[in-house]
C-alpha atoms as a PDB file:
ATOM      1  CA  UNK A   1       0.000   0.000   0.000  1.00  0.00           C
ATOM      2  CA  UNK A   2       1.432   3.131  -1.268  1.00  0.00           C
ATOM      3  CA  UNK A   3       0.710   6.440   1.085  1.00  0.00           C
ATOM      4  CA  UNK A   4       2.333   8.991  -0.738  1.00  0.00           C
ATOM      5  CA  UNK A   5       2.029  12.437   1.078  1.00  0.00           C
ATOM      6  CA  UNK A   6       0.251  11.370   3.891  1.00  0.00           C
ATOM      7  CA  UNK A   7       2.073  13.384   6.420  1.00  0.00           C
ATOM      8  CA  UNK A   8       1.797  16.646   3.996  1.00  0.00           C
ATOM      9  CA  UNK A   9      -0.940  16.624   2.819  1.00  0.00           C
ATOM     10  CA  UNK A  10      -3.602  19.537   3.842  1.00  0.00           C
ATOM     11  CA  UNK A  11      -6.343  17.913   5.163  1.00  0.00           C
ATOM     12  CA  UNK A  12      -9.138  18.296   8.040  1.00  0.00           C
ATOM     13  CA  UNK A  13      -8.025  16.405  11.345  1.00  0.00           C
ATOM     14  CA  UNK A  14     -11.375  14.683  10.694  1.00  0.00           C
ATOM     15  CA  UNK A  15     -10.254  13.272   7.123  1.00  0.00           C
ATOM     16  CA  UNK A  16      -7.061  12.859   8.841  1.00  0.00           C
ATOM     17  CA  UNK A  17      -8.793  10.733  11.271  1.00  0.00           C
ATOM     18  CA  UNK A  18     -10.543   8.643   8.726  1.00  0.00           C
ATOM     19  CA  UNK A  19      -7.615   7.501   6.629  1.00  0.00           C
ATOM     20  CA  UNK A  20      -5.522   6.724   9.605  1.00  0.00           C
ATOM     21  CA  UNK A  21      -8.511   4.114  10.465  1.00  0.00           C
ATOM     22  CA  UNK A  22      -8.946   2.904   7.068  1.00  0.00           C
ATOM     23  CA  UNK A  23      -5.089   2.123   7.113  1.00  0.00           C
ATOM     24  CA  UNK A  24      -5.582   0.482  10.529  1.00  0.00           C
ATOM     25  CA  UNK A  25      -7.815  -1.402   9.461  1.00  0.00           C
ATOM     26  CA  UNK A  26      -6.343  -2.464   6.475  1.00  0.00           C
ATOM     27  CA  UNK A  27      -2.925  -3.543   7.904  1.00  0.00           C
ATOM     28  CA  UNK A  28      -4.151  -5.084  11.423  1.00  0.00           C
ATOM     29  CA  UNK A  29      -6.482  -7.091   8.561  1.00  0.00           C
ATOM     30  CA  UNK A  30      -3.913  -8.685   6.699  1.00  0.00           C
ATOM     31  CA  UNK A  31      -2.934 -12.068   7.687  1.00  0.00           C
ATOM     32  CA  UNK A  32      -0.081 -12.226   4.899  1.00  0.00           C
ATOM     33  CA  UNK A  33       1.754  -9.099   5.914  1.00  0.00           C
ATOM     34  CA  UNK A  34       5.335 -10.172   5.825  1.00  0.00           C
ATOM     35  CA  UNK A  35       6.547  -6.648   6.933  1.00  0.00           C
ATOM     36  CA  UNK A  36       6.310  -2.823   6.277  1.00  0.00           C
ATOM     37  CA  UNK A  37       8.021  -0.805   4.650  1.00  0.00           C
ATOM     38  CA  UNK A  38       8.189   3.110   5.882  1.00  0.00           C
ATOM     39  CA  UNK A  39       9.931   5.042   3.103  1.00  0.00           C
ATOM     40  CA  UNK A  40      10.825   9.079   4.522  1.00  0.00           C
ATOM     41  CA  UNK A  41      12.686  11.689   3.110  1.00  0.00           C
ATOM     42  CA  UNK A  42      16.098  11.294   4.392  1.00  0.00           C
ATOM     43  CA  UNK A  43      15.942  15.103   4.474  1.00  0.00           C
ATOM     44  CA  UNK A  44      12.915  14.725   6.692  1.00  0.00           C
ATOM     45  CA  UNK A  45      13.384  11.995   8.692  1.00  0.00           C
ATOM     46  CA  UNK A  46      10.553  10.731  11.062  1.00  0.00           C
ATOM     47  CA  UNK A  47       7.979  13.663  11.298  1.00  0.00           C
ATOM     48  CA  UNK A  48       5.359  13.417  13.622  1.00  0.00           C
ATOM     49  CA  UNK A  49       3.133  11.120  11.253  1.00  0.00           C
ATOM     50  CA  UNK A  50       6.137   8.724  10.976  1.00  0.00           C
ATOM     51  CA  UNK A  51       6.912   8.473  14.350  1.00  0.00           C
ATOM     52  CA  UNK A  52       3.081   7.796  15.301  1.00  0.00           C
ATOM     53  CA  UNK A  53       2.708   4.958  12.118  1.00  0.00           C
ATOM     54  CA  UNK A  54       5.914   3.552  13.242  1.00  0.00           C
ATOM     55  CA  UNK A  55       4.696   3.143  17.202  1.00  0.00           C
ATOM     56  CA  UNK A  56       0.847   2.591  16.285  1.00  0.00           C
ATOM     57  CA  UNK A  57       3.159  -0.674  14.017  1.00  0.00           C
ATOM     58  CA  UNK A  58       4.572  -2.182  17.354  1.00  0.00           C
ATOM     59  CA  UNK A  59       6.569  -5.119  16.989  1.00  0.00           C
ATOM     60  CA  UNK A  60       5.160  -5.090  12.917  1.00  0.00           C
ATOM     61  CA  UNK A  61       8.061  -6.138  11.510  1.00  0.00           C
ATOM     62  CA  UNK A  62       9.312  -2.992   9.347  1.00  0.00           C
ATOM     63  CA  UNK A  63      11.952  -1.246   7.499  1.00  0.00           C
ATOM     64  CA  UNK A  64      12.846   2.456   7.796  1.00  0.00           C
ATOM     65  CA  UNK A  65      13.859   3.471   4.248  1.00  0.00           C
ATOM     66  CA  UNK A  66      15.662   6.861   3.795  1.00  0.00           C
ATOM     67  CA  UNK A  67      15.059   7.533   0.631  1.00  0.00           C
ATOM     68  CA  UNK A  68      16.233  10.955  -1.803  1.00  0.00           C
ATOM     69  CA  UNK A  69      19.832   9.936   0.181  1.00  0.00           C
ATOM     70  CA  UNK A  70      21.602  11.377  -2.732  1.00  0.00           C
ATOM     71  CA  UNK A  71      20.602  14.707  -1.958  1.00  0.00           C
ATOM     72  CA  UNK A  72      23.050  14.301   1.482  1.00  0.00           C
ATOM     73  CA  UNK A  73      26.030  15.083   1.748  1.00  0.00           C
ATOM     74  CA  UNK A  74      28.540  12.028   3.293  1.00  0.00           C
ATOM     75  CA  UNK A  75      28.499  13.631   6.902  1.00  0.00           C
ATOM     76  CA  UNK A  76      25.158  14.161   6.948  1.00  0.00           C
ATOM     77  CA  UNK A  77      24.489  10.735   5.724  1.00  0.00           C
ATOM     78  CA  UNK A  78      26.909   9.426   8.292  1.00  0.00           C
ATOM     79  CA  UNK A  79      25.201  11.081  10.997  1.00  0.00           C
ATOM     80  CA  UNK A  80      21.844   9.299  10.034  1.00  0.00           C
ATOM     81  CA  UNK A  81      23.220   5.802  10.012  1.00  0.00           C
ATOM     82  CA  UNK A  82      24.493   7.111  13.654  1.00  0.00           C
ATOM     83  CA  UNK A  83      21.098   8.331  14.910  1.00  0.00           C
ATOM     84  CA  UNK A  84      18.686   5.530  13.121  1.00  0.00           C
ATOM     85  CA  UNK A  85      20.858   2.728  13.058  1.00  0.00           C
ATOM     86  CA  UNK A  86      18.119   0.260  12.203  1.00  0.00           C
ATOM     87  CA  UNK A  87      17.203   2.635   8.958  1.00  0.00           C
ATOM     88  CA  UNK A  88      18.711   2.258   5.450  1.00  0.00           C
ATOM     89  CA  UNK A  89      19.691   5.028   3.633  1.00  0.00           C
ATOM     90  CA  UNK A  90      18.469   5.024  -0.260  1.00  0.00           C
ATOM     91  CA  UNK A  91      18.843   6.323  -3.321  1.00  0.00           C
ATOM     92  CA  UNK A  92      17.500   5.442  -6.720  1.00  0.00           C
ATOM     93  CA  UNK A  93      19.259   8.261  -8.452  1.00  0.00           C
ATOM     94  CA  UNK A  94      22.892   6.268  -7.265  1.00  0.00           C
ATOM     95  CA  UNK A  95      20.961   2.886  -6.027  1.00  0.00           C
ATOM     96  CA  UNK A  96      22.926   2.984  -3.033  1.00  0.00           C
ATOM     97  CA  UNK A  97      21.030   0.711  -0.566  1.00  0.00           C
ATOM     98  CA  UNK A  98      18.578  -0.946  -3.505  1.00  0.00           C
ATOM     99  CA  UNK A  99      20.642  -4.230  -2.936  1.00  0.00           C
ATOM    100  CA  UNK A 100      20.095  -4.543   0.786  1.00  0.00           C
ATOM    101  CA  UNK A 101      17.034  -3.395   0.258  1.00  0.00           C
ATOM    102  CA  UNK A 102      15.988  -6.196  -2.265  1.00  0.00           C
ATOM    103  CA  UNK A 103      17.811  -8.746   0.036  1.00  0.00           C
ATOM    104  CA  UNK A 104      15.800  -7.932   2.983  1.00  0.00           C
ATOM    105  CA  UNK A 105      12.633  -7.708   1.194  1.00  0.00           C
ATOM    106  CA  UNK A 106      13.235 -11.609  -0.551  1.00  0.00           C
ATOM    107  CA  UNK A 107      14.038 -12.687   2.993  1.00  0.00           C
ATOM    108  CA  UNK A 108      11.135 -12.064   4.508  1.00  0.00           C
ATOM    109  CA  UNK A 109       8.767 -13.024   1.821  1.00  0.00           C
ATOM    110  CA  UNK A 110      10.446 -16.195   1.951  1.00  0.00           C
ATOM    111  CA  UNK A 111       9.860 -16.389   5.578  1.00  0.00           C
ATOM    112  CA  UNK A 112       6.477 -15.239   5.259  1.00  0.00           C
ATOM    113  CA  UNK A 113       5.518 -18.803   2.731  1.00  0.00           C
ATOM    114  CA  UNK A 114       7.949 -20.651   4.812  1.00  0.00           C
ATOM    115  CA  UNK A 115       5.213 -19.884   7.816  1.00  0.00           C
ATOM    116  CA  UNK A 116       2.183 -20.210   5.890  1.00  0.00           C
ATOM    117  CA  UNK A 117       3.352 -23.780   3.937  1.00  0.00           C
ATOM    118  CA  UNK A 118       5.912 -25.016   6.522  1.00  0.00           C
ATOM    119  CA  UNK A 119       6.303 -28.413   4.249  1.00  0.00           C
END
């Protein structure tokens, strides 16, 4: 599920309110879920929508992609990895991370039918 512009977009708190149920909904109804997948700006890194999706997730399994990390410079880059360890940086400008990131993704789809056909 693709939520582009969620945290910018200029909506009433009462629209607000609705999508951020029908998103509930939807993941908390989706047996299959191998993992999500929260893709920021890595020039905006975890806004106040971000941080909220990413507690409301739990123990969701879930990948924090930086993305746009081309537009950083090395130290600044270096002082992400520092302060969100657990997040890859990402670029598809330079593809830095796209590797890992396919790798990861594979992994846990392959757990995911591993659990649901354990043959």
């Amino acid at each position: 599920m693709d939520l582009p512009g969620y945290g910018y977009a200029r909506v009433s708190k009462e629209l607000r309110g609705q999508w951020q149920a029908l998103v509930g909904a939807y993941l908390q109804g989706r047996p299959a879920l191998a993992g999500v997948v929260v893709i920021m700006d890595a020039r905006h890194p975890l806004m106040p929508l971000d941080q909220q999706l990413i507690e409301w997730l739990g123990d969701t399994r879930k990948l924090l992609l930086l993305a746009k990390s081309d537009k950083l410079s090395r130290a600044e880059q270096g002082a992400l990895r520092k302060k969100f360890g657990d997040a890859l940086l990402f670029s598809s400008v330079t593809r830095q991370g796209v590797e890992e990131c396919c790798g990861l993704l594979e992994r846990w789809l392959q757990q995911a039918a591993e659990i649901k056909d354990p043959r």
